[in-house]
N, C-alpha and C. Protein backbone atom coordinates (compact mmCIF):
# COMPACT_ATOMS: atom_id res chain seq x y z
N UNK A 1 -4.53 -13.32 8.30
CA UNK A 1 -4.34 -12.23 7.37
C UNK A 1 -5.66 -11.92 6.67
N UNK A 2 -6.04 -10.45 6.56
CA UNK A 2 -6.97 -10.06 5.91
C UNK A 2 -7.29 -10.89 4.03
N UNK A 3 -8.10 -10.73 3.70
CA UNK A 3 -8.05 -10.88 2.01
C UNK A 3 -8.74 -9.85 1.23
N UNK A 4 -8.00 -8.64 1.37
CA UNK A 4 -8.24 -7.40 0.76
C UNK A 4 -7.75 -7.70 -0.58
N UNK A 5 -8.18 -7.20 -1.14
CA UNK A 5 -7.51 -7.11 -2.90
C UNK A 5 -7.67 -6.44 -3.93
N UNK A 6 -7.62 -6.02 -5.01
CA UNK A 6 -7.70 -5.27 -5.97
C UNK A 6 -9.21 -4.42 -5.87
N UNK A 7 -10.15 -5.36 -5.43
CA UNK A 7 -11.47 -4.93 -5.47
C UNK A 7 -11.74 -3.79 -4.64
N UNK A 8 -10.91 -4.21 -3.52
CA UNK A 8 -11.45 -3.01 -2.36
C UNK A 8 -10.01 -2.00 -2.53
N UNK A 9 -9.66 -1.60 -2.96
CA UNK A 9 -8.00 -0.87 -3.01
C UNK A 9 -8.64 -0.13 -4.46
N UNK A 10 -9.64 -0.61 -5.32
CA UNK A 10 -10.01 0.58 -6.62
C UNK A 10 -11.25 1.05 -6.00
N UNK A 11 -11.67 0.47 -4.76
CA UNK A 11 -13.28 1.32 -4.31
C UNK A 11 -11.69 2.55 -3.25
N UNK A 12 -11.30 1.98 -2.79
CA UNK A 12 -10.72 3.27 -2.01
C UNK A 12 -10.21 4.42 -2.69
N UNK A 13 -10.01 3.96 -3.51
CA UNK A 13 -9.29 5.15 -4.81
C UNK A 13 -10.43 5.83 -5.49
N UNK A 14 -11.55 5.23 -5.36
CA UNK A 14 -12.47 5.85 -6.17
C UNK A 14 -13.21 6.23 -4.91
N UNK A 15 -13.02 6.15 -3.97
CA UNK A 15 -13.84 6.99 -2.44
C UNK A 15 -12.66 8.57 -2.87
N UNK A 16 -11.41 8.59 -2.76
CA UNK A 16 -10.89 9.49 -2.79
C UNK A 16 -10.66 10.17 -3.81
N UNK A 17 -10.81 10.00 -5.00
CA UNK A 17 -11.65 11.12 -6.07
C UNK A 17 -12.39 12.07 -6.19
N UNK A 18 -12.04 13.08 -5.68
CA UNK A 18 -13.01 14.20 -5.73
C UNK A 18 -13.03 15.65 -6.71
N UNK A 19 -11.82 15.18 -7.77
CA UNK A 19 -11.90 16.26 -8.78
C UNK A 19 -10.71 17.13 -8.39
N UNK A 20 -10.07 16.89 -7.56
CA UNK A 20 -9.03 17.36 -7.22
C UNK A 20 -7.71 16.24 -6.78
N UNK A 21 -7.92 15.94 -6.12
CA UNK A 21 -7.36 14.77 -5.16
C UNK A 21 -6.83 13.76 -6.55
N UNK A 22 -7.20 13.09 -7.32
CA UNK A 22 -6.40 12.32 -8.39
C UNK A 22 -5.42 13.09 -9.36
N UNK A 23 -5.37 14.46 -9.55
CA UNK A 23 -4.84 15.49 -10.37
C UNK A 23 -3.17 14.89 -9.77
N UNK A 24 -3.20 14.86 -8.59
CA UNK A 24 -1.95 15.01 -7.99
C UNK A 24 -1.60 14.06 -6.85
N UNK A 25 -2.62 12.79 -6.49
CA UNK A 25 -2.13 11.98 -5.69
C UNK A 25 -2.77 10.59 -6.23
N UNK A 26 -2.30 9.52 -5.68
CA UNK A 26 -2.90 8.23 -6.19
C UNK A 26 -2.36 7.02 -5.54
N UNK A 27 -2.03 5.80 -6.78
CA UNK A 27 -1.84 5.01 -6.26
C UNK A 27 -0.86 4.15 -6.88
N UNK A 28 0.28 3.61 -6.78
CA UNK A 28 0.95 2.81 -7.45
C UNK A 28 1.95 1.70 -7.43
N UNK A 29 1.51 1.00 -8.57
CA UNK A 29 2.03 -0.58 -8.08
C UNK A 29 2.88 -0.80 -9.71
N UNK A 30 4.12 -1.48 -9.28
CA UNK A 30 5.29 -1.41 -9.78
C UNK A 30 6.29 -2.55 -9.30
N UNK A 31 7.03 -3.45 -10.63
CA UNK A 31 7.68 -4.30 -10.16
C UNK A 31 8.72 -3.98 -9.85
N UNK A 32 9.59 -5.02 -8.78
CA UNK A 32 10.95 -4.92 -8.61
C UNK A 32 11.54 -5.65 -9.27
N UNK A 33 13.15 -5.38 -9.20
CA UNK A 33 13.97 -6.24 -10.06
C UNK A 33 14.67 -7.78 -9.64
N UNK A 34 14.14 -7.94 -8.74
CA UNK A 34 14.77 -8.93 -7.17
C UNK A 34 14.01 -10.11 -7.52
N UNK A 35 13.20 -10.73 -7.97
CA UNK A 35 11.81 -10.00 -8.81
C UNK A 35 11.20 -9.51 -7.20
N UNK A 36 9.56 -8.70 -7.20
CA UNK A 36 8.47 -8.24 -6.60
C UNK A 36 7.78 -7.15 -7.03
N UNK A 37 7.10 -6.51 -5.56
CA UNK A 37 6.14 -5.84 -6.52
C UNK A 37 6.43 -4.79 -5.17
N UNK A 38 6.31 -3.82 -5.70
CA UNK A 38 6.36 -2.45 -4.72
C UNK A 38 4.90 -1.42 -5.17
N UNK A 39 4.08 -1.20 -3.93
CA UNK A 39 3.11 -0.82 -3.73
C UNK A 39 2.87 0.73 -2.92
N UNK A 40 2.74 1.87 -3.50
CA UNK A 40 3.10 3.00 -3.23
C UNK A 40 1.57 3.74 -3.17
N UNK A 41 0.81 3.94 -1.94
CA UNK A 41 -0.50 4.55 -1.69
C UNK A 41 -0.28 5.95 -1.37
N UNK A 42 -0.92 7.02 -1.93
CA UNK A 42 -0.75 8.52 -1.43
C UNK A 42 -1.79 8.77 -0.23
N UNK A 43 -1.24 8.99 1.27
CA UNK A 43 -1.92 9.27 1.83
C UNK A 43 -2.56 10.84 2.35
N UNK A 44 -2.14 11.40 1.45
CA UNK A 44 -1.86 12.99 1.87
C UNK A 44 -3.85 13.67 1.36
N UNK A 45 -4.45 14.20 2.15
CA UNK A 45 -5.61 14.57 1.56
C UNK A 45 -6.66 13.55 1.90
N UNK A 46 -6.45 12.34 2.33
CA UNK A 46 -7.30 11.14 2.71
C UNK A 46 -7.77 10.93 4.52
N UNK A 47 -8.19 10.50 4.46
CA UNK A 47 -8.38 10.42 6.32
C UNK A 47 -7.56 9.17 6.93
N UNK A 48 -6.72 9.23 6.14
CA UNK A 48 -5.36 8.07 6.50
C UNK A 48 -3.77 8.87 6.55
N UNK A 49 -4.60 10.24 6.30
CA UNK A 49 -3.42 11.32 6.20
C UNK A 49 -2.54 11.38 7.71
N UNK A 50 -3.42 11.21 8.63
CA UNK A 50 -2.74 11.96 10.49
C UNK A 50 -2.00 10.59 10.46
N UNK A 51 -1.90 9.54 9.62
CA UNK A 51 -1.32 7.97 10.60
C UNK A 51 0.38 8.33 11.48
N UNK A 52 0.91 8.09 11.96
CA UNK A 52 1.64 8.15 12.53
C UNK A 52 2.94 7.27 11.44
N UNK A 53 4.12 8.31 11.29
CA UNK A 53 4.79 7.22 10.72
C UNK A 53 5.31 5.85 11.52
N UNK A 54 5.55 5.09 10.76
CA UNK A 54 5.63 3.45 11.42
C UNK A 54 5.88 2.36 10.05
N UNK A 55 6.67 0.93 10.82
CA UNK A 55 6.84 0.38 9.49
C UNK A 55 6.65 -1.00 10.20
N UNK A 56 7.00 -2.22 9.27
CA UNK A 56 6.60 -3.48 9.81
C UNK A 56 7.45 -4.61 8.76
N UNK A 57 7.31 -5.75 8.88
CA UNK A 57 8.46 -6.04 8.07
C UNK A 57 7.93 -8.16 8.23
N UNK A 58 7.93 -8.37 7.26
CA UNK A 58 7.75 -10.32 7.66
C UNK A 58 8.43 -10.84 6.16
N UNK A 59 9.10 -11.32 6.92
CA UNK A 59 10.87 -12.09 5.68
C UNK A 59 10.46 -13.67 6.10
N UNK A 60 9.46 -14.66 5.58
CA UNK A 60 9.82 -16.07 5.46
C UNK A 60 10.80 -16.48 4.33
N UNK A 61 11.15 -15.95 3.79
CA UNK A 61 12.45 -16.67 2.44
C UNK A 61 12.66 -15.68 1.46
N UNK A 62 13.77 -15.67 0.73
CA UNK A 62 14.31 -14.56 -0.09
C UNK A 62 12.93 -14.02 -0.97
N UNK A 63 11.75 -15.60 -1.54
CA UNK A 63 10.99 -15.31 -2.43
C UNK A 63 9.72 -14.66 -1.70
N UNK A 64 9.21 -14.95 -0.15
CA UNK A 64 8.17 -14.85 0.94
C UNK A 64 8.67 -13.83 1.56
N UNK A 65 7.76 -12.46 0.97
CA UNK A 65 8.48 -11.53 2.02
C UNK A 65 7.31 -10.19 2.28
N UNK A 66 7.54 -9.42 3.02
CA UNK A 66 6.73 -8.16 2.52
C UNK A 66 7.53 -7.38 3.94
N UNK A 67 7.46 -5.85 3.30
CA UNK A 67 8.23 -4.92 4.07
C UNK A 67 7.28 -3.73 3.65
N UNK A 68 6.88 -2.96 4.57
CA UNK A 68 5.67 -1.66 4.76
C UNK A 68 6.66 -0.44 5.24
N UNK A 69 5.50 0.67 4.83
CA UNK A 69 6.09 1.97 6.48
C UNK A 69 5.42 3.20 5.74
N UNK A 70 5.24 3.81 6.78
CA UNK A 70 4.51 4.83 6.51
C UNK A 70 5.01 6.29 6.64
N UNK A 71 5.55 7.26 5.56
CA UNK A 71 6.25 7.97 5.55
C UNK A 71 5.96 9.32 5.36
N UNK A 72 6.25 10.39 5.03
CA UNK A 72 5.76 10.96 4.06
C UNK A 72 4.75 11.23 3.50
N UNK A 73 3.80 11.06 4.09
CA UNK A 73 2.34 11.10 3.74
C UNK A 73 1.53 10.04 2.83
N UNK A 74 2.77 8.65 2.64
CA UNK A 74 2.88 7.51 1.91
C UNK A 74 2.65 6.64 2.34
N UNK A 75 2.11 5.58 2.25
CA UNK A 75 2.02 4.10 2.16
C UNK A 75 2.89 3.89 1.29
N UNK A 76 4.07 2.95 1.60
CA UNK A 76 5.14 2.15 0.83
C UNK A 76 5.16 0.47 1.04
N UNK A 77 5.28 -0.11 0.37
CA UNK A 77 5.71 -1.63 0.25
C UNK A 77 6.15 -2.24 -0.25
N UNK A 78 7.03 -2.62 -0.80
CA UNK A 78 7.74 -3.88 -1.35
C UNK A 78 7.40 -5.53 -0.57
N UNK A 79 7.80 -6.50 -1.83
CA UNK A 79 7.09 -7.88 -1.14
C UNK A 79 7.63 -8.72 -2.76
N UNK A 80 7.79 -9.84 -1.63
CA UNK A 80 8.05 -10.63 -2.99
C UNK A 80 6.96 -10.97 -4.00
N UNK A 81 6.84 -11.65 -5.13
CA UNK A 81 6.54 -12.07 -6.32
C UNK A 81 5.13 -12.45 -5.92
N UNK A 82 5.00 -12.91 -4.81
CA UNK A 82 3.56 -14.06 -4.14
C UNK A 82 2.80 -12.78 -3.19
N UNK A 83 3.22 -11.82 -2.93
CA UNK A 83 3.12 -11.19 -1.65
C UNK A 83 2.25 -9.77 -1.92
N UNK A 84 1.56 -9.34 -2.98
CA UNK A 84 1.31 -8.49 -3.58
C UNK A 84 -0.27 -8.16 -3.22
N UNK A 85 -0.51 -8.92 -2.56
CA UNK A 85 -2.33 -9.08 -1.85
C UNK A 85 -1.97 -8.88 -0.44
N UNK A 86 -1.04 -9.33 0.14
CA UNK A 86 -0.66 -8.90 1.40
C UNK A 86 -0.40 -7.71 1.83
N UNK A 87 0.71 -6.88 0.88
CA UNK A 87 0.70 -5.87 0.98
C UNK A 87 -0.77 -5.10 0.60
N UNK A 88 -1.13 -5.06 0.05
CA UNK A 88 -2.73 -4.90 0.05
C UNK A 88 -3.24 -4.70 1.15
N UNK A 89 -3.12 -5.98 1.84
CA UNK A 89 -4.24 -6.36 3.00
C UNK A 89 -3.10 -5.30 4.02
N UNK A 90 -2.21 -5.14 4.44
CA UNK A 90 -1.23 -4.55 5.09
C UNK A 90 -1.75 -2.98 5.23
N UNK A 91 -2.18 -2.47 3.78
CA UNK A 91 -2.68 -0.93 3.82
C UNK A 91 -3.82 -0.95 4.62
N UNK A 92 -4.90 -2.08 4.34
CA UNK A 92 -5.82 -1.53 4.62
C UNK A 92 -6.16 -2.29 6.28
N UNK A 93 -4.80 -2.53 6.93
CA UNK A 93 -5.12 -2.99 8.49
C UNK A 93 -4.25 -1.97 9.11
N UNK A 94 -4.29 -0.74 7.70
CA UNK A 94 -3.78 0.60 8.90
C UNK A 94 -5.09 1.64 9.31
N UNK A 95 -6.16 1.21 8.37
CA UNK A 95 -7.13 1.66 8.83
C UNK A 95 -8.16 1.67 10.12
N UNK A 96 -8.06 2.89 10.60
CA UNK A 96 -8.70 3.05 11.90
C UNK A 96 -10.09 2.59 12.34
């Protein structure tokens, strides 16, 4: 597994800033109630925009989990409590 993390996920956000592009798209991370963390990337306007929708999914235990997919012009994820860098690393091994 990659070890992408906060560091490189605020340079991508700040690659896609252009004075327009943050007015109305972004990035967001948000807990669940199960507990976890759900991770919501706007891909619309980015050169991650054409991806093909697709999803992916790895369940080791109710607490070990992470679930992706690409929708809507979205990056989506949910993941358990521990799993919140994965999903991370998950966005950025959709990159071409």
């Amino acid at each position: 597994m990659n070890s992408f993390g906060l560091t490189e996920l605020q340079a991508w956000y700040i690659a896609q800033c252009d004075g327009a592009w943050e007015h109305t798209y972004g990035i967001k991370i948000e807990t669940l109630d199960n507990p976890g963390w759900r991770l919501r990337v706007d891909l619309v306007g980015t050169e991650l925009e054409a991806l093909a929708a697709t999803r992916g999914r790895v369940e080791r235990s109710e607490t070990d989990w992470l679930e992706w997919r690409i929708a809507d012009g979205r990056f989506e994820a949910g993941c358990g409590t521990h799993n919140l860098g994965e999903a991370v690393a998950a966005f950025f091994a959709l990159h071409p």
